[in-house]
C-alpha atoms as a PDB file:
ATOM      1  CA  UNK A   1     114.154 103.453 163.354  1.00  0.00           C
ATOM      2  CA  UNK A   2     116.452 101.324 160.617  1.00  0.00           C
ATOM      3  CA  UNK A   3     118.638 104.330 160.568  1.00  0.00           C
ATOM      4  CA  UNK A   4     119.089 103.911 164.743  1.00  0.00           C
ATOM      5  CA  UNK A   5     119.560 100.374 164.222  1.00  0.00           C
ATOM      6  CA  UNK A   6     122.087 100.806 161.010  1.00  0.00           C
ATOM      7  CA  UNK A   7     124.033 103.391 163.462  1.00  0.00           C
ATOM      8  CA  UNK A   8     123.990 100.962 166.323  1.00  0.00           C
ATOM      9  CA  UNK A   9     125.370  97.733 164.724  1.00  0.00           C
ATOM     10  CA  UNK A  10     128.860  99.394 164.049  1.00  0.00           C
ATOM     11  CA  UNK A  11     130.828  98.190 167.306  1.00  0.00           C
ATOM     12  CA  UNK A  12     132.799 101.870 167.218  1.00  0.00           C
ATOM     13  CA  UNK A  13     129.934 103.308 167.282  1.00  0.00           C
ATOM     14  CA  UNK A  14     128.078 101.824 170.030  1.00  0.00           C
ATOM     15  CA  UNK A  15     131.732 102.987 171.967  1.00  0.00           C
ATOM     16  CA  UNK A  16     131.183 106.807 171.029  1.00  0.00           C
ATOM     17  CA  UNK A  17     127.701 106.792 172.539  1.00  0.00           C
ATOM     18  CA  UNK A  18     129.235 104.803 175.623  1.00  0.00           C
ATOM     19  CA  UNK A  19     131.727 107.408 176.065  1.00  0.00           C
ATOM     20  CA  UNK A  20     129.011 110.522 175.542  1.00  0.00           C
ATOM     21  CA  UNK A  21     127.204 108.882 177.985  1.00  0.00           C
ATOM     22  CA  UNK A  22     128.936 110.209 180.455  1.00  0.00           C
ATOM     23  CA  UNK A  23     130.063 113.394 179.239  1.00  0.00           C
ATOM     24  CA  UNK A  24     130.599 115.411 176.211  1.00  0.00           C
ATOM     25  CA  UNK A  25     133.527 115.389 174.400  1.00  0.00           C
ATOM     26  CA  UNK A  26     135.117 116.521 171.176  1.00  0.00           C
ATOM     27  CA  UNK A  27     136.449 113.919 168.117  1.00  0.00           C
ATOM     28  CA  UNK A  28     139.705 114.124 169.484  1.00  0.00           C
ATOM     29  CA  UNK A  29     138.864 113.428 172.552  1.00  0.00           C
ATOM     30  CA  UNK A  30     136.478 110.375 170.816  1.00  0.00           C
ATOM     31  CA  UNK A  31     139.208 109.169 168.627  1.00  0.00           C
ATOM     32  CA  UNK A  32     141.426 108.833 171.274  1.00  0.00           C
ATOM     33  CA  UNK A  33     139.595 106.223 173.005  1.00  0.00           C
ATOM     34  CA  UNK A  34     139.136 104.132 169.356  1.00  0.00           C
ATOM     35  CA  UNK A  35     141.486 102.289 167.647  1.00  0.00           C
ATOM     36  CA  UNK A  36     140.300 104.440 164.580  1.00  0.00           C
ATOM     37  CA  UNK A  37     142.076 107.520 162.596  1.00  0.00           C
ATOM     38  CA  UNK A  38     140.181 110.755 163.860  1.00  0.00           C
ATOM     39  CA  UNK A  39     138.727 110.675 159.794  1.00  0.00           C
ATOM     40  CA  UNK A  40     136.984 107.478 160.889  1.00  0.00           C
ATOM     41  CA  UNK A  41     136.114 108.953 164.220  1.00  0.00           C
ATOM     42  CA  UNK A  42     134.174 111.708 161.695  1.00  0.00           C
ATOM     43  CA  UNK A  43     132.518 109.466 159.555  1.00  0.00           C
ATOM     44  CA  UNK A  44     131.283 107.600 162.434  1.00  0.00           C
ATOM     45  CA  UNK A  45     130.125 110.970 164.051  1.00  0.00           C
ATOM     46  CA  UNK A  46     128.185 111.850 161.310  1.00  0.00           C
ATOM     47  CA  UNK A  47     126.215 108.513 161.083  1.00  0.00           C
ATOM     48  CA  UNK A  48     124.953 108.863 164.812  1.00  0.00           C
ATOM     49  CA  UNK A  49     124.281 112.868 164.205  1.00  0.00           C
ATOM     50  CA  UNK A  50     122.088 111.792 161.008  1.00  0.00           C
ATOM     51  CA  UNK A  51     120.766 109.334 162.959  1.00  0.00           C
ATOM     52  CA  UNK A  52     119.074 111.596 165.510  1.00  0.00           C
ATOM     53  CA  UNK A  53     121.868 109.916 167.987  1.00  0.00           C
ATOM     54  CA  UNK A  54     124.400 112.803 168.572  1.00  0.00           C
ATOM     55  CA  UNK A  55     123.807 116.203 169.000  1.00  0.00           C
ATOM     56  CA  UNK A  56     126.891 118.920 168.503  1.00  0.00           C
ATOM     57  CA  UNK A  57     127.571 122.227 168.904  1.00  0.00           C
ATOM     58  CA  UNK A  58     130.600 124.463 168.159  1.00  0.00           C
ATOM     59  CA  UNK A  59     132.139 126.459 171.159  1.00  0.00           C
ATOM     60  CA  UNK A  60     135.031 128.667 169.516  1.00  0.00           C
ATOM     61  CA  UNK A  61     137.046 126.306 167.288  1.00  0.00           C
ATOM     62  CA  UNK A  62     136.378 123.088 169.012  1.00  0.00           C
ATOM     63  CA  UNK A  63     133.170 120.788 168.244  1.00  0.00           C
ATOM     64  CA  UNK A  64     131.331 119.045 171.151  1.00  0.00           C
ATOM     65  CA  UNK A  65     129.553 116.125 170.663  1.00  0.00           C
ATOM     66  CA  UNK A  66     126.922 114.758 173.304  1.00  0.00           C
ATOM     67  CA  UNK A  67     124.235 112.049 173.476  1.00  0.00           C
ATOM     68  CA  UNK A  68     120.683 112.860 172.136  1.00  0.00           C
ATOM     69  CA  UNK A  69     118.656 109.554 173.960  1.00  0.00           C
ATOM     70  CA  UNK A  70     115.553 110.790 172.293  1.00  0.00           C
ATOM     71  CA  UNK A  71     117.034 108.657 169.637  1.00  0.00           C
ATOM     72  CA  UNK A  72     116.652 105.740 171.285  1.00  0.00           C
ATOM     73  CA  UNK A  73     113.439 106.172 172.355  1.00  0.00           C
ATOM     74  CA  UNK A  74     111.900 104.195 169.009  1.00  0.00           C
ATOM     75  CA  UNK A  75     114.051 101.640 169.741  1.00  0.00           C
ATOM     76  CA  UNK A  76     113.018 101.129 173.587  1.00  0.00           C
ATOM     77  CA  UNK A  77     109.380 101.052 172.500  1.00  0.00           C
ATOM     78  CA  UNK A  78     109.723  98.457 170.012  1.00  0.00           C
ATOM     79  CA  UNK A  79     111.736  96.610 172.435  1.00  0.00           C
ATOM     80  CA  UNK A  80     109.127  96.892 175.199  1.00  0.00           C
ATOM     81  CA  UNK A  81     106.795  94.515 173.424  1.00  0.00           C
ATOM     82  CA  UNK A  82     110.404  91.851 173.940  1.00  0.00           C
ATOM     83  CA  UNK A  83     110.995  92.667 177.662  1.00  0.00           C
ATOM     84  CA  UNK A  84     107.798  91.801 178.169  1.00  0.00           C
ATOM     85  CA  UNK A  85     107.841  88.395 176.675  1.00  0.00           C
ATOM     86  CA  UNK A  86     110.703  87.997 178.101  1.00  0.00           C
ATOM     87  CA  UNK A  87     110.118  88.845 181.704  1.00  0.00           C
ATOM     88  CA  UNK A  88     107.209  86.800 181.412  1.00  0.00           C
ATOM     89  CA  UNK A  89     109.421  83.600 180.530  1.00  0.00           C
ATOM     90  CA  UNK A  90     111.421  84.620 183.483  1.00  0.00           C
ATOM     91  CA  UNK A  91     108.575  84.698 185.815  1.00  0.00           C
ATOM     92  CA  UNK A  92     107.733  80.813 184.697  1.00  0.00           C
ATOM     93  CA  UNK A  93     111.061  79.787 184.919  1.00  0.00           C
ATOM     94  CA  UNK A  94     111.279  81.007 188.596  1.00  0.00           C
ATOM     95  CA  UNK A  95     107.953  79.535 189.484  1.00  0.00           C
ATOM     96  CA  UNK A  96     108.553  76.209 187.794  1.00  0.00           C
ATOM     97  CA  UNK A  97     112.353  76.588 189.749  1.00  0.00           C
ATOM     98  CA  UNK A  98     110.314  77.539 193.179  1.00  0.00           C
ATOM     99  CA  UNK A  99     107.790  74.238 192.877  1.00  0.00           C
ATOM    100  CA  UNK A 100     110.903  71.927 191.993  1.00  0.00           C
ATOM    101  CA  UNK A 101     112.331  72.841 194.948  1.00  0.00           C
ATOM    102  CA  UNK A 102     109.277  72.323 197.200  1.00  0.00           C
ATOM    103  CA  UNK A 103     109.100  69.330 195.566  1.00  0.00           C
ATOM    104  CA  UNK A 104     112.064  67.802 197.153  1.00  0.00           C
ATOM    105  CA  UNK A 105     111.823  69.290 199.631  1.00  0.00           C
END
């Protein structure tokens, strides 16, 4: 999971797997959306791909790089435990909000 997390605090990054998100693409296609030399765009690739966050696969000269949200999937479990906690907090707030207002009313 620290390998996710390393690969998810760069801002680029986080951008690439925004983009392949929605659809596929190859590094030029990537490095034109990033204010980053297509050798950046690379290094970055390779980070998610090691990561277990990109997937890619060669169709005649041209490499196409998609999303692999297995990846995440660590993450979103050790997250759960937050949401939770979270949602629970929320849940108070809205009850302590709901009594305050029958309270004047």
């Amino acid at each position: 999971m620290d390998s996710v997390l390393q690969a998810l605090a760069d801002p680029s990054r986080r951008t690439v797997l925004r983009i392949l998100r929605d659809h596929s693409a190859t590094a030029g296609e990537l490095a034109d959306a990033l204010p980053i030399a297509r050798p950046g765009v690379s290094r970055h690739l390779r980070v998610l791909r090691e990561a277990g966050l990109v997937d890619v696969r060669q169709e005649a000269q041209r490499r196409i790089y998609s999303l692999r949200p297995e990846g995440l999937v660590e993450v979103d479990e050790w997250l759960e435990d937050y949401r939770a906690l979270w949602q629970h907090r929320l849940d108070a707030l809205h009850t302590e909000i709901a009594r305050g207002k029958k309270g004047t009313s």
